[in-house]
PDB file of N, CA and C in Angstrom:
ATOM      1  N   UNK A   1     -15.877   1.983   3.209  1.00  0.00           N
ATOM      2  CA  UNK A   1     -16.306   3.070   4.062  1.00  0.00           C
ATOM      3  C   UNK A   1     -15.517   4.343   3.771  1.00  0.00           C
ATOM      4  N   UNK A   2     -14.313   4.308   3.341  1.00  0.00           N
ATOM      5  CA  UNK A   2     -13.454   5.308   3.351  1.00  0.00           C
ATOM      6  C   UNK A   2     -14.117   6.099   1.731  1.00  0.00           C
ATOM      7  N   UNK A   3     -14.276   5.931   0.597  1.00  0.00           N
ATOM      8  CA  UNK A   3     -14.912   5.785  -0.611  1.00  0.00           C
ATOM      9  C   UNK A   3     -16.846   6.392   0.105  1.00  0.00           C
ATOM     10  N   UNK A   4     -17.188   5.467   0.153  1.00  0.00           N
ATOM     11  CA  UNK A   4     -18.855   5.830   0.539  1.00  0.00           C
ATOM     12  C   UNK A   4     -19.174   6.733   1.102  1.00  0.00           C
ATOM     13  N   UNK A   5     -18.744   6.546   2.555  1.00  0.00           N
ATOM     14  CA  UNK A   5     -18.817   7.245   3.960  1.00  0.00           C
ATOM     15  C   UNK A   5     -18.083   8.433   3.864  1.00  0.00           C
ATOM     16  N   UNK A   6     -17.025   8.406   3.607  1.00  0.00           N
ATOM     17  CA  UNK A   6     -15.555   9.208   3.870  1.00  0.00           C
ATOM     18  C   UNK A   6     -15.587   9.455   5.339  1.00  0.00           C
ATOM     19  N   UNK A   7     -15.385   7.888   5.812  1.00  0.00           N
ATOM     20  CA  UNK A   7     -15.085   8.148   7.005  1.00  0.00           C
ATOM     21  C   UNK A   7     -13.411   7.796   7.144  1.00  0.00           C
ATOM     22  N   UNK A   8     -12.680   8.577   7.951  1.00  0.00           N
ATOM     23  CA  UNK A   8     -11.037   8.418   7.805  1.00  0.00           C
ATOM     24  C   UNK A   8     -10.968   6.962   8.495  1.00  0.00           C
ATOM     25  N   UNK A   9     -10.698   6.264   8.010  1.00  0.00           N
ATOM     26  CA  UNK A   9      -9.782   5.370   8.442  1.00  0.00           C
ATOM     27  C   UNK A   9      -8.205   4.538   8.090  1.00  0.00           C
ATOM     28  N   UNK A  10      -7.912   4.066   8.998  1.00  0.00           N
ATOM     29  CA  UNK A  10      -6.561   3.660   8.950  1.00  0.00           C
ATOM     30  C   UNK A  10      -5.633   2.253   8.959  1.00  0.00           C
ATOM     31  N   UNK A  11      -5.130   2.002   8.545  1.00  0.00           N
ATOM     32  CA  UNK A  11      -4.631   0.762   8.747  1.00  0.00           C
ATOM     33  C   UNK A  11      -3.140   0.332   9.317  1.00  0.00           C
ATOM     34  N   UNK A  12      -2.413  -0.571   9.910  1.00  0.00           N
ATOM     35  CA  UNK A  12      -1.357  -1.141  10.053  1.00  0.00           C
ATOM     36  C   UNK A  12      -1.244  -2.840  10.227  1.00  0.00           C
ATOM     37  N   UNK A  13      -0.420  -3.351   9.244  1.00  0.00           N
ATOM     38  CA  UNK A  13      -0.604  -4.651   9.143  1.00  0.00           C
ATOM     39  C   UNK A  13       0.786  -4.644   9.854  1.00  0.00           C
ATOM     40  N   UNK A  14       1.628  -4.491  10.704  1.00  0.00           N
ATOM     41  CA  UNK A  14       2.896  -4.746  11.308  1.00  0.00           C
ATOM     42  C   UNK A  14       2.695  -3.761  12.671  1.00  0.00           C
ATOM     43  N   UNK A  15       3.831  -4.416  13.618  1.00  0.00           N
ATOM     44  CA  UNK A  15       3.927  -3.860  14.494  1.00  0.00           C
ATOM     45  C   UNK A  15       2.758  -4.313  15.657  1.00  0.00           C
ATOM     46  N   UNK A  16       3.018  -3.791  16.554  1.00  0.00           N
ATOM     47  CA  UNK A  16       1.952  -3.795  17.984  1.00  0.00           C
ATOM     48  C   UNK A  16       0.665  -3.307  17.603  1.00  0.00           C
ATOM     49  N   UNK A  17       0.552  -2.245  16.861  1.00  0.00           N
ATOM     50  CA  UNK A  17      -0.638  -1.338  16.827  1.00  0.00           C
ATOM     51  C   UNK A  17      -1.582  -1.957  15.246  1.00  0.00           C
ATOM     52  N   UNK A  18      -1.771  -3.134  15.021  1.00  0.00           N
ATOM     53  CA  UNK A  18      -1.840  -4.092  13.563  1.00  0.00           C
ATOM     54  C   UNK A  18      -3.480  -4.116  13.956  1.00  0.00           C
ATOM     55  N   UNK A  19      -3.948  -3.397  12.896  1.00  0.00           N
ATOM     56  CA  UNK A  19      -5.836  -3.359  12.393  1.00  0.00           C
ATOM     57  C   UNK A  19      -6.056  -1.920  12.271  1.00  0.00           C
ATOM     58  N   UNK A  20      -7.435  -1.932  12.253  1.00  0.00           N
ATOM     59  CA  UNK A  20      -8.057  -0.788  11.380  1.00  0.00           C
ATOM     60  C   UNK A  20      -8.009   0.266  12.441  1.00  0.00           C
ATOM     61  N   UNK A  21      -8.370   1.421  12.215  1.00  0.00           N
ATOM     62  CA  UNK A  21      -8.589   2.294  13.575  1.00  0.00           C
ATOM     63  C   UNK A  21      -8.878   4.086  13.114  1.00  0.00           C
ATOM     64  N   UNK A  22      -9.435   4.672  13.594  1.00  0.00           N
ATOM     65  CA  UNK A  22     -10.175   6.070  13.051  1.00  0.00           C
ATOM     66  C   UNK A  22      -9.160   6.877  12.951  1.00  0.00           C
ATOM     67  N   UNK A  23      -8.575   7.839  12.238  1.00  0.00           N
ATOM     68  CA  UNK A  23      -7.438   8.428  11.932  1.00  0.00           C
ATOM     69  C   UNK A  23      -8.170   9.809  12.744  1.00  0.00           C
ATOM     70  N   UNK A  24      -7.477  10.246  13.835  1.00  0.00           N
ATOM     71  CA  UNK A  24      -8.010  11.449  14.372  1.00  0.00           C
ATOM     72  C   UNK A  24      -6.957  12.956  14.476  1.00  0.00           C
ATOM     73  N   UNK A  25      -6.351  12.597  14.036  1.00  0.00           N
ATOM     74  CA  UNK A  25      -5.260  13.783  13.895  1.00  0.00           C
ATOM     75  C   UNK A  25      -4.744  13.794  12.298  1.00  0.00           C
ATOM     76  N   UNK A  26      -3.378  14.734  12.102  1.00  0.00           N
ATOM     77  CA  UNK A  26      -2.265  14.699  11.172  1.00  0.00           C
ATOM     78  C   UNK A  26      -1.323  13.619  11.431  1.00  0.00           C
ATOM     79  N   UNK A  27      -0.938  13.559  12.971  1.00  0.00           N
ATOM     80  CA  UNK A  27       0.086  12.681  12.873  1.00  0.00           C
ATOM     81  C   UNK A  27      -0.063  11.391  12.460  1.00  0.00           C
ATOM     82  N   UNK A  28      -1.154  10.601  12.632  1.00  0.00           N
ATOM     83  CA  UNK A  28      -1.814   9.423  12.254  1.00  0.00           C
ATOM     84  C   UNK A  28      -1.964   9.478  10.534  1.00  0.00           C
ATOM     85  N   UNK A  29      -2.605  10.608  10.293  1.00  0.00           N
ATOM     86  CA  UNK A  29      -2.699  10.371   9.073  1.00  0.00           C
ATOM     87  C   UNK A  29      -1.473  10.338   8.066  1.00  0.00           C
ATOM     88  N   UNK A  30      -0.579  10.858   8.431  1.00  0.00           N
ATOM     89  CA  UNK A  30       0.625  10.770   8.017  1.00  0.00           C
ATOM     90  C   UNK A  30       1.666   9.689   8.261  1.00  0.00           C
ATOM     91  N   UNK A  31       1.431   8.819   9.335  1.00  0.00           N
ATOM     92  CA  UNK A  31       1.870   7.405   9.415  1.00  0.00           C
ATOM     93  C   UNK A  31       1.056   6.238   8.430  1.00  0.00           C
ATOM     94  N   UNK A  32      -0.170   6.923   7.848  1.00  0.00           N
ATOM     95  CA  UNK A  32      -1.247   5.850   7.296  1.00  0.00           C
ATOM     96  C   UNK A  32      -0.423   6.087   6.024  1.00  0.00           C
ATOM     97  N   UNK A  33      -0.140   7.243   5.540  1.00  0.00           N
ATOM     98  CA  UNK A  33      -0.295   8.144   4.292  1.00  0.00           C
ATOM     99  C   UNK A  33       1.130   7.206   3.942  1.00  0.00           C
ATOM    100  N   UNK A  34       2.178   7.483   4.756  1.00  0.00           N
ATOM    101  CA  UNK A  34       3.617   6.890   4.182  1.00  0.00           C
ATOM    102  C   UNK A  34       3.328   5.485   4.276  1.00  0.00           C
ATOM    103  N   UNK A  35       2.751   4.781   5.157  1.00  0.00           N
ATOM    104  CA  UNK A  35       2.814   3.215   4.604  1.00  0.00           C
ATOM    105  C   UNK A  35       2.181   3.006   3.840  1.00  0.00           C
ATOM    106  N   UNK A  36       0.688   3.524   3.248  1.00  0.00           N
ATOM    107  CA  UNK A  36       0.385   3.417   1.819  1.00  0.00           C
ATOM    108  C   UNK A  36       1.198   3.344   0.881  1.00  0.00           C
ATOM    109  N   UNK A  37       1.631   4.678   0.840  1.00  0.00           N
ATOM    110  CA  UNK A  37       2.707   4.873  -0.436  1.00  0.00           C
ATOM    111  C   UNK A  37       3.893   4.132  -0.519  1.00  0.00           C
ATOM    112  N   UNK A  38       4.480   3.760   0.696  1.00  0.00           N
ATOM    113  CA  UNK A  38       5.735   2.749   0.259  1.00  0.00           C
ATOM    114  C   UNK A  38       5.275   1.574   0.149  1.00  0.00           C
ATOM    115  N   UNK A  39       3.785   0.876   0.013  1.00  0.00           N
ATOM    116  CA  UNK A  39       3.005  -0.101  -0.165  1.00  0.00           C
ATOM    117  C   UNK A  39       3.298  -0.203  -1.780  1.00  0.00           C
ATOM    118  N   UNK A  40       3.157   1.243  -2.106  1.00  0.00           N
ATOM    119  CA  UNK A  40       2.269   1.522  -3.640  1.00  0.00           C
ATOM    120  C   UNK A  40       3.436   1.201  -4.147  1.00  0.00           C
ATOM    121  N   UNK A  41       4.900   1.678  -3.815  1.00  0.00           N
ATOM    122  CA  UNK A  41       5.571   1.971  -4.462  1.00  0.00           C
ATOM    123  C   UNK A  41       6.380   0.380  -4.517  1.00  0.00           C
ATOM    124  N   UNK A  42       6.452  -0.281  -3.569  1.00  0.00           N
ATOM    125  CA  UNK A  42       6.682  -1.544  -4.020  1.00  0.00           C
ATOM    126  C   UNK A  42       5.865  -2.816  -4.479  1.00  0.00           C
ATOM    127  N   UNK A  43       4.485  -2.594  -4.565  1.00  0.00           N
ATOM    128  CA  UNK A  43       3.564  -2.840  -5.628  1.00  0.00           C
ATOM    129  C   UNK A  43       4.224  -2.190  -6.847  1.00  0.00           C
ATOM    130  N   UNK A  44       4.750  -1.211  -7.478  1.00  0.00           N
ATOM    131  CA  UNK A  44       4.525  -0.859  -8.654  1.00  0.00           C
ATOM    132  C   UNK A  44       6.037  -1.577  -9.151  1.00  0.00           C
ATOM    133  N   UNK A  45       6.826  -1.902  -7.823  1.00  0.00           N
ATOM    134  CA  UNK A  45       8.441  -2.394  -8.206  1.00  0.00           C
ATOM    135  C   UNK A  45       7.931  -3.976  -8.986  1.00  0.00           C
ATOM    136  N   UNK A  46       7.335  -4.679  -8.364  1.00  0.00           N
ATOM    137  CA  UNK A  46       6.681  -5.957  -8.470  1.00  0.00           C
ATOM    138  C   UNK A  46       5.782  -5.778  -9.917  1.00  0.00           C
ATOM    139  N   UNK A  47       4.930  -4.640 -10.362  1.00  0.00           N
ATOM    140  CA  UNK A  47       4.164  -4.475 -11.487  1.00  0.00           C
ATOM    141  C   UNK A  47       5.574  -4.474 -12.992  1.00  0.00           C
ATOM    142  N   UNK A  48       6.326  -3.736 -12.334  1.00  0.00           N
ATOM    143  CA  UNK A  48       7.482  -3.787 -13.314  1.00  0.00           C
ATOM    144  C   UNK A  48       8.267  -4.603 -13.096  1.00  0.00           C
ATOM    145  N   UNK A  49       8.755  -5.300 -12.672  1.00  0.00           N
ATOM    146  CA  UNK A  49      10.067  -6.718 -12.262  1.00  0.00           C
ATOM    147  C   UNK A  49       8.666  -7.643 -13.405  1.00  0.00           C
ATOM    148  N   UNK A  50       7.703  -8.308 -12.743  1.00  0.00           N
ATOM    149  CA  UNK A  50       7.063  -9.143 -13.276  1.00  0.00           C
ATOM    150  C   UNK A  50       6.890  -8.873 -15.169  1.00  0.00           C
ATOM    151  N   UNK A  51       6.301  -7.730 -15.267  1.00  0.00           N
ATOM    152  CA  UNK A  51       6.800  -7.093 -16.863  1.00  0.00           C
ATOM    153  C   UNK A  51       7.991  -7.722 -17.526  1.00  0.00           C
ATOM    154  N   UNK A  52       8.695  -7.978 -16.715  1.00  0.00           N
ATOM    155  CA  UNK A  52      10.481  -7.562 -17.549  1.00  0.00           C
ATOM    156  C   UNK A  52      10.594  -9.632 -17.533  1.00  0.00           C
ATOM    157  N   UNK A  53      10.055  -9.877 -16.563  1.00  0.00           N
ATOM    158  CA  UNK A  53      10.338 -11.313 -16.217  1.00  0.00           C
ATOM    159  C   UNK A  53       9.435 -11.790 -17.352  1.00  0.00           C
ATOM    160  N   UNK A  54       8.339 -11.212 -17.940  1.00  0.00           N
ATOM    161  CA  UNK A  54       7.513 -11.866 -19.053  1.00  0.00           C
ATOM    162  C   UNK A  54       8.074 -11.505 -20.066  1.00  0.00           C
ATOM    163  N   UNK A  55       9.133 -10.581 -20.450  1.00  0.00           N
ATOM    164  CA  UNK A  55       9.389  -9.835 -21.611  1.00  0.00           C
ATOM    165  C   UNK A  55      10.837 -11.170 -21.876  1.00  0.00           C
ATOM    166  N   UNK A  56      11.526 -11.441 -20.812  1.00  0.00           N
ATOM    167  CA  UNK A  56      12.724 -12.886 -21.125  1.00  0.00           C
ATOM    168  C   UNK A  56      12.570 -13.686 -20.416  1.00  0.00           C
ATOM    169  N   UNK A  57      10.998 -13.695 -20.640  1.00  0.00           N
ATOM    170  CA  UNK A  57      10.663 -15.522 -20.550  1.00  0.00           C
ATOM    171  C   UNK A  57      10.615 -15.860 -22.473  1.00  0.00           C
ATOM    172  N   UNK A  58       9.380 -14.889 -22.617  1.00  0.00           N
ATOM    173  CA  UNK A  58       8.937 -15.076 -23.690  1.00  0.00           C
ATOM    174  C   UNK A  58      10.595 -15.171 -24.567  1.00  0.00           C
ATOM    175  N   UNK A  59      11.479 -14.373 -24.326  1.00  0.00           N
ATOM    176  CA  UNK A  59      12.270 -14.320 -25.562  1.00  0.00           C
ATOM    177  C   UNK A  59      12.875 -15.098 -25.295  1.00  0.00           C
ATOM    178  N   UNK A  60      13.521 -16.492 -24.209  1.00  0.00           N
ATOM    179  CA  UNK A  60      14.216 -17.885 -24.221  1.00  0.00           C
ATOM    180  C   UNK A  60      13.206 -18.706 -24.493  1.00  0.00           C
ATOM    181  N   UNK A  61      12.150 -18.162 -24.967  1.00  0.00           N
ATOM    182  CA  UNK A  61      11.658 -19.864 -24.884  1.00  0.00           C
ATOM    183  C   UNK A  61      11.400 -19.885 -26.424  1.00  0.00           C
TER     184      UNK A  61
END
């Protein structure tokens, strides 16, 4: 919906306030906006750790 529609929506998987919900301000969107990104950014820690973990596997074995 967010893609198709562009309808704003939001998410929180922690905390009291946990599911989807219509982003109606800045301040919301800016609580959505930073847990994305520190989502992304430890997704990308995990995209690179796993890299490095295949790079000395491969070279002990």
């Amino acid at each position: 919906m967010i893609f198709i529609y562009k309808v704003p929506i939001g998410a929180f998987r922690t905390g009291n306030n946990k599911g989807y919900f219509l982003i109606k301000n800045q301040d919301e969107y800016n609580q959505v906006r930073n847990t994305l990104k520190a989502q992304a950014f430890e997704e990308l820690k995990r995209v690179n750790q796993l890299r490095e973990n295949l790079k000395n596997w491969s070279d002990e074995r």
